[in-house]
Protein backbone atom coordinates (compact mmCIF):
# COMPACT_ATOMS: atom_id res chain seq x y z
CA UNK A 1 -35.22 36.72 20.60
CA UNK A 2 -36.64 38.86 17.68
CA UNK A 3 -39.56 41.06 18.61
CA UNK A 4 -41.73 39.84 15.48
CA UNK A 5 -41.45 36.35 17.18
CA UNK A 6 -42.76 37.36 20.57
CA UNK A 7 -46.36 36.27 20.51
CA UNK A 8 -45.96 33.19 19.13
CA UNK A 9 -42.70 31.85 21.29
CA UNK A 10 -44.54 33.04 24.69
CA UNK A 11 -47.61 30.78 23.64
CA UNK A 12 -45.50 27.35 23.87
CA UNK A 13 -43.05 28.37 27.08
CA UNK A 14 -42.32 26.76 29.99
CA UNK A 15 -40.18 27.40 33.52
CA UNK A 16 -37.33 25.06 33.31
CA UNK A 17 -35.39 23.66 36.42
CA UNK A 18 -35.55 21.16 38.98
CA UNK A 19 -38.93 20.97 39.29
CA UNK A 20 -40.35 21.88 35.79
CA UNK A 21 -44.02 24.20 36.04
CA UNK A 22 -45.33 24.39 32.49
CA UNK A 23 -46.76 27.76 32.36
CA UNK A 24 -50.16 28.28 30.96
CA UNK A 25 -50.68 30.51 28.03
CA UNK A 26 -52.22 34.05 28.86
CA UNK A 27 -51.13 37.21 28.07
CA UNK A 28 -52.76 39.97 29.81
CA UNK A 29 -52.19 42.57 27.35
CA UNK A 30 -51.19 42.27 23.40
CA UNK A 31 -49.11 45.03 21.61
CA UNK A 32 -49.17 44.41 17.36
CA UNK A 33 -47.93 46.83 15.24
CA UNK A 34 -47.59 49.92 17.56
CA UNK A 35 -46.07 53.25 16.12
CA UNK A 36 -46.09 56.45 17.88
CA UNK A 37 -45.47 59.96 16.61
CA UNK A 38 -45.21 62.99 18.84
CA UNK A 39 -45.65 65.64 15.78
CA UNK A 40 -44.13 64.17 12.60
CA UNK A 41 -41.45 62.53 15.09
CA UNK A 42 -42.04 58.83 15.04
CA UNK A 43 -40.84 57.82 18.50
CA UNK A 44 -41.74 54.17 18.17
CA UNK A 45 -41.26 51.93 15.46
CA UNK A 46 -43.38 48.78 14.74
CA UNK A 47 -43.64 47.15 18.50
CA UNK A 48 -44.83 44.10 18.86
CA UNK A 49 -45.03 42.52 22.57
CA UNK A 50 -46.89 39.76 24.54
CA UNK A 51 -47.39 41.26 28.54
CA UNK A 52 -47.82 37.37 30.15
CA UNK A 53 -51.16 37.74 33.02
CA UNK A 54 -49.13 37.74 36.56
CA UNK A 55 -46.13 38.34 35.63
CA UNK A 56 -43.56 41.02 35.80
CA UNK A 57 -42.22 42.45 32.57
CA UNK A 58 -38.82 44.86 32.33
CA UNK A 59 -38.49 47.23 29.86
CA UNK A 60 -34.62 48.41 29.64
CA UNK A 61 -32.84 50.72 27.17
CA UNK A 62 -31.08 53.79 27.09
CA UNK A 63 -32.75 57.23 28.13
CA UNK A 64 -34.64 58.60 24.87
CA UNK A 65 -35.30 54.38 23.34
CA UNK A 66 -39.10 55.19 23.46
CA UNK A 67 -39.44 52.44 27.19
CA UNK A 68 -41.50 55.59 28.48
CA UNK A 69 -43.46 56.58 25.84
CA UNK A 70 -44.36 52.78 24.91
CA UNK A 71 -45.66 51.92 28.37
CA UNK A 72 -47.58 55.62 28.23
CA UNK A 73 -49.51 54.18 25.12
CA UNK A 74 -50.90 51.09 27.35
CA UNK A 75 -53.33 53.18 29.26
CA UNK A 76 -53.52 56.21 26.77
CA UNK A 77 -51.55 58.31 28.94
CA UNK A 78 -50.52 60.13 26.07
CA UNK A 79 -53.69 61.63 25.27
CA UNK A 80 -52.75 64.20 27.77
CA UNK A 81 -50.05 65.46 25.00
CA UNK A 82 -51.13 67.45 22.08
CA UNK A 83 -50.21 66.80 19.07
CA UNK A 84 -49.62 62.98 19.53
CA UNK A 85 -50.75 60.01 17.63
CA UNK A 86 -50.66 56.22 17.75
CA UNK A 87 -50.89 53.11 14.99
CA UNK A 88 -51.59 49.56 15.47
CA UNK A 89 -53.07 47.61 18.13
CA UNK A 90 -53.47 47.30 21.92
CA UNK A 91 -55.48 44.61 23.81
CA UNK A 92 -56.80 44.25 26.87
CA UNK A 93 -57.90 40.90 27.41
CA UNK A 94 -58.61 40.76 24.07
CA UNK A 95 -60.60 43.95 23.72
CA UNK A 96 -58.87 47.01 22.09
CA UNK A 97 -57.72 49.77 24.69
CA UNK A 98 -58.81 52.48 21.90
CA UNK A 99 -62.51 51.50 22.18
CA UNK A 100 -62.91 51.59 26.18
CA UNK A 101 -63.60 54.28 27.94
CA UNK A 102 -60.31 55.78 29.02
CA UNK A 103 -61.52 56.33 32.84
CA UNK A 104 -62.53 52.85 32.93
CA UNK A 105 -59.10 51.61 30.94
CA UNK A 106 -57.24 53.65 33.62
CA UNK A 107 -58.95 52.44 36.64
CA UNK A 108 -57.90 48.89 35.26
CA UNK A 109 -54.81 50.06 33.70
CA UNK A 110 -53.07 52.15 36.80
CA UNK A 111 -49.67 54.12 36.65
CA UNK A 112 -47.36 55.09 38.27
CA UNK A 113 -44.25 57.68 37.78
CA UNK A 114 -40.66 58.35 37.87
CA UNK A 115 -41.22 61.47 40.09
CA UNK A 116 -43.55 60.74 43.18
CA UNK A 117 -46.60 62.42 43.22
CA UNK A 118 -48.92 62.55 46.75
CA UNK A 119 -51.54 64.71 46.28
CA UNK A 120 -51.16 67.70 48.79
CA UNK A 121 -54.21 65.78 50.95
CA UNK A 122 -53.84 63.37 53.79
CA UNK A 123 -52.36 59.90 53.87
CA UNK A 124 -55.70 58.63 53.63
CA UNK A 125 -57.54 60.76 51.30
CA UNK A 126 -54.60 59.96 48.93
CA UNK A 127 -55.51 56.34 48.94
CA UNK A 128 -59.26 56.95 49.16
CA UNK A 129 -59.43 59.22 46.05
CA UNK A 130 -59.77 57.26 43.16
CA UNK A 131 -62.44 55.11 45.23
CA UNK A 132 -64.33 58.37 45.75
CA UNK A 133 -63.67 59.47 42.42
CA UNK A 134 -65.94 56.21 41.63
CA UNK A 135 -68.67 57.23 43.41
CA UNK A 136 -67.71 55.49 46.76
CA UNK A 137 -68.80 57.53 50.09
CA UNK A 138 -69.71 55.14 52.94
CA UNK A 139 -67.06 55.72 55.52
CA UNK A 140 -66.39 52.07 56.43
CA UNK A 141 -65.76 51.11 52.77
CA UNK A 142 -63.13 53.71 52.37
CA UNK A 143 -61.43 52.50 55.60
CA UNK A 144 -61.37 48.88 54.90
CA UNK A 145 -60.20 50.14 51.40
CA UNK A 146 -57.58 52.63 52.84
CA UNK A 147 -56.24 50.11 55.19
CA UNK A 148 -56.45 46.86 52.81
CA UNK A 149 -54.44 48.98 49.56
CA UNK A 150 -52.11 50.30 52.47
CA UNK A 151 -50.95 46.94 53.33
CA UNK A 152 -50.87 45.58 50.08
CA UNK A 153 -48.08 48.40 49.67
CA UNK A 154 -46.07 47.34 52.65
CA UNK A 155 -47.22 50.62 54.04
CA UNK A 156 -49.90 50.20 56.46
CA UNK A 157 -47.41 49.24 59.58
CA UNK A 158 -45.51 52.72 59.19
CA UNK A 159 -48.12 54.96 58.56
CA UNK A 160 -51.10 53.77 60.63
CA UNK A 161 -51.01 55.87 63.79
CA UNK A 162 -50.88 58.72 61.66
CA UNK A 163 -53.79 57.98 58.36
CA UNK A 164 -54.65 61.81 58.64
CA UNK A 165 -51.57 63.33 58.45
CA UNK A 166 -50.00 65.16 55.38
CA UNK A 167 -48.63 62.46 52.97
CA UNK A 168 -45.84 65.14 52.42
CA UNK A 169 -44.64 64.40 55.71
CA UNK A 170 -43.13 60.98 54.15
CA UNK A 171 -40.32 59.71 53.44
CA UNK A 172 -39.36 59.26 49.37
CA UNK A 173 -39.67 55.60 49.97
CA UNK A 174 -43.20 55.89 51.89
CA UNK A 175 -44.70 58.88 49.07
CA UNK A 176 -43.72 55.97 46.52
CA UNK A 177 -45.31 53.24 48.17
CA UNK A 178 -48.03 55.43 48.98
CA UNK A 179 -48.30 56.42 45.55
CA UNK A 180 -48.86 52.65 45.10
CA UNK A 181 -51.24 52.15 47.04
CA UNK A 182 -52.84 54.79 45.79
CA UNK A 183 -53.01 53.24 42.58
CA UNK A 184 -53.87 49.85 43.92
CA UNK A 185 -57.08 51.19 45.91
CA UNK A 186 -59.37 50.89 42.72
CA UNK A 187 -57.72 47.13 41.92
CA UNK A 188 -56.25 47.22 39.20
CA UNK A 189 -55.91 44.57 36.87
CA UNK A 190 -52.35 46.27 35.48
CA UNK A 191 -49.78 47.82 37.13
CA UNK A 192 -47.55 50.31 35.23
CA UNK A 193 -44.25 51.83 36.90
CA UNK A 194 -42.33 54.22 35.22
CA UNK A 195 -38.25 53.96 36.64
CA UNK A 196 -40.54 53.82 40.41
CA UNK A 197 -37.06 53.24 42.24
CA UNK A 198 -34.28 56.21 40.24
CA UNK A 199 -34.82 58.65 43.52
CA UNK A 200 -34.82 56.24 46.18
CA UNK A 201 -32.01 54.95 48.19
CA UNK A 202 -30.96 50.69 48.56
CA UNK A 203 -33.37 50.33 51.40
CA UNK A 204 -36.30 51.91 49.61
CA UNK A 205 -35.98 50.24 46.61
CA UNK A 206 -35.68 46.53 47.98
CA UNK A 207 -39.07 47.26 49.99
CA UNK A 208 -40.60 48.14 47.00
CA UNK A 209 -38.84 45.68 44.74
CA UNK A 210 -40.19 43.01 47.35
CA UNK A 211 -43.71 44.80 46.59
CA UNK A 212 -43.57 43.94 42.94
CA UNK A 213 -43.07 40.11 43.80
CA UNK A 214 -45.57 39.93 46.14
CA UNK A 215 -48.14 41.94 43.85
CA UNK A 216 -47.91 39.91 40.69
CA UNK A 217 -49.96 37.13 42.31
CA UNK A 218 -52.88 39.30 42.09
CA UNK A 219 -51.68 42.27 39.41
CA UNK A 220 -49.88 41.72 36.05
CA UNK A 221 -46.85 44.26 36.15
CA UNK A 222 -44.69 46.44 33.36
CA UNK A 223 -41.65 48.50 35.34
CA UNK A 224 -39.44 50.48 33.39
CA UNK A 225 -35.79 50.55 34.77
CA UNK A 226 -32.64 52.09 34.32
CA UNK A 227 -31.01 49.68 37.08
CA UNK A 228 -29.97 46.51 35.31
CA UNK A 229 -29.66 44.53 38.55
CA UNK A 230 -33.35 45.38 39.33
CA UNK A 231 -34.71 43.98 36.23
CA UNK A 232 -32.84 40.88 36.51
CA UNK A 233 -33.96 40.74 40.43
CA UNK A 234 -37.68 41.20 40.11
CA UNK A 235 -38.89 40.33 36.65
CA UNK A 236 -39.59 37.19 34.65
CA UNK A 237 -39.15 38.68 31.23
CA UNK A 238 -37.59 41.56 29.52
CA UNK A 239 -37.46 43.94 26.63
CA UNK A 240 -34.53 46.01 25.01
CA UNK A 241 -35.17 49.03 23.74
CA UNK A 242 -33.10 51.32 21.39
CA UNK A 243 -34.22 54.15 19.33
CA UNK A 244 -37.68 53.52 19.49
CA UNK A 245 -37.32 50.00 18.58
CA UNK A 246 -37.94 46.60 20.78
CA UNK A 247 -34.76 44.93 19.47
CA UNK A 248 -35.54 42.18 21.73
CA UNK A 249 -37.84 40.05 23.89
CA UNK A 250 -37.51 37.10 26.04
CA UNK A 251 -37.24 35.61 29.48
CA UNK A 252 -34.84 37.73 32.14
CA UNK A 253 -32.88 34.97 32.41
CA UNK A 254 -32.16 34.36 28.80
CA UNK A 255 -32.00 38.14 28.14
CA UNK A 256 -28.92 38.79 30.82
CA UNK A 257 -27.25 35.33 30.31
CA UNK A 258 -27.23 34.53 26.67
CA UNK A 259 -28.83 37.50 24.77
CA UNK A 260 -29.35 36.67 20.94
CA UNK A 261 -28.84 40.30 19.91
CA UNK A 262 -25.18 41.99 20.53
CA UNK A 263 -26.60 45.81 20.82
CA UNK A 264 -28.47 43.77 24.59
CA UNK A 265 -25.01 42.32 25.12
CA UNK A 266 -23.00 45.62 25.19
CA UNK A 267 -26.40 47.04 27.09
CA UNK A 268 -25.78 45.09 29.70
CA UNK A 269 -21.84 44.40 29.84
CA UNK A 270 -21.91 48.30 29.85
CA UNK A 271 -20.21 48.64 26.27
CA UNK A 272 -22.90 50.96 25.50
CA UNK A 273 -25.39 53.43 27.37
């Protein structure tokens, strides 16, 4: 499907099969018009995107198509870059992104990267910090906090006997999931991952692929992935990106069976990238 047709063809969708489930409309988040330019380099052209509420959405391309930098713009990561700029629109439930506050739009918007990142602190204190961050102090809140985002990772069964150890002291696979969970302490309402599985062996990445299902009953999800077989494991709908542009948009299964675009086609036969 064309990307300029997105918002319109998600709003009269439904899950076909056996037993048909007409889906509701709601999309979570609403992308119009987006354009990005680090410098005078425009590094995404024109997006346009529908992020359905519960769901998990793929975001596929080649390295350098602008599947980084796009989901970057959804919690204004890219403030942290000088000399970067942004056109067009972003909602949040209907409310623009660029006129919250962009420690509240984090807290509901959370992220997570590529490259895992525990702080050099204790198991614990890495799930507890945004909640302290917030203000939060009582003891017993932070545990029941800790312990409920822990197991919400698939975490809390490993790493129990040992909450106030270093969270270096992990595996890759457990400093991701913790890295998760450390994300999921302050609930978000979003859940960005940035390629969360290109470091981590089979094992690793099915427990955390397994995550993602489980998680989009409470948390709407956007993954970027390099691993073609992941996208069309985990998510309901995907997006193709090449040089900076959303070529196209529709349901995984549609996108990997019967893509309307032939640049997707050789994407995913592996005639190209």
């Amino acid at each position: 499907m064309i990307a300029s047709d997105i918002v319109d063809h998600m709003a009269d969708m439904s899950l076909n099969g056996a037993n048909t489930v007409v889906e509701p409309f709601g999309l979570k988040m609403r992308i119009a018009g987006l354009n990005f330019y680090y410098g005078r380099s425009r590094a995404l052209h024109n997006i346009d995107l529908g992020v359905r509420a519960n769901h998990i959405t793929a975001l596929i391309g080649p390295s350098g198509c602008g599947k980084s930098t796009f989901i970057r713009t959804l919690n204004r990561m890219y403030e942290l870059v000088r000399h970067t700029r942004v056109e067009g629109e972003v909602t949040l439930d209907e409310t623009s992104i660029f006129a919250m506050d962009v420690s509240d739009l984090r807290q509901r918007v959370g992220m997570v990267f590529q490259k895992t990142n525990p702080f050099p602190k204790s198991i614990f204190e890495n799930v507890a910090y945004g909640l302290r961050v917030k203000g939060h102090r009582k003891k017993s809140v932070l545990a029941d906090a800790v312990e409920h985002s822990l197991k919400r990772a698939s975490l809390w069964e490993e790493v129990e006997d040992k909450l106030h150890e270093s969270a270096l002291s992990l595996s890759g696979g457990q400093q991701q999931r913790l890295c998760i969970a450390r994300a999921l302490a302050v609930n978000p309402e979003v859940l960005l991952l940035d390629e969360p599985c290109s470091a981590l062996d089979p094992i690793s990445t099915a427990k955390i692929e397994a995550l993602l299902v489980e998680l989009k009953q409470s948390c709407t999800i956007v993954i970027v992935t390099h691993n073609m077989q992941q996208a069309s494991r985990v998510s309901d709908y995907t997006g193709y990106f090449l040089l900076g542009e959303l070529l196209e948009f529709d349901r995984t299964p549609t996108i990997f069976q019967n893509p309307s675009r032939k640049e997707t086609e050789d994407y995913i036969t592996g005639r190209f990238g």
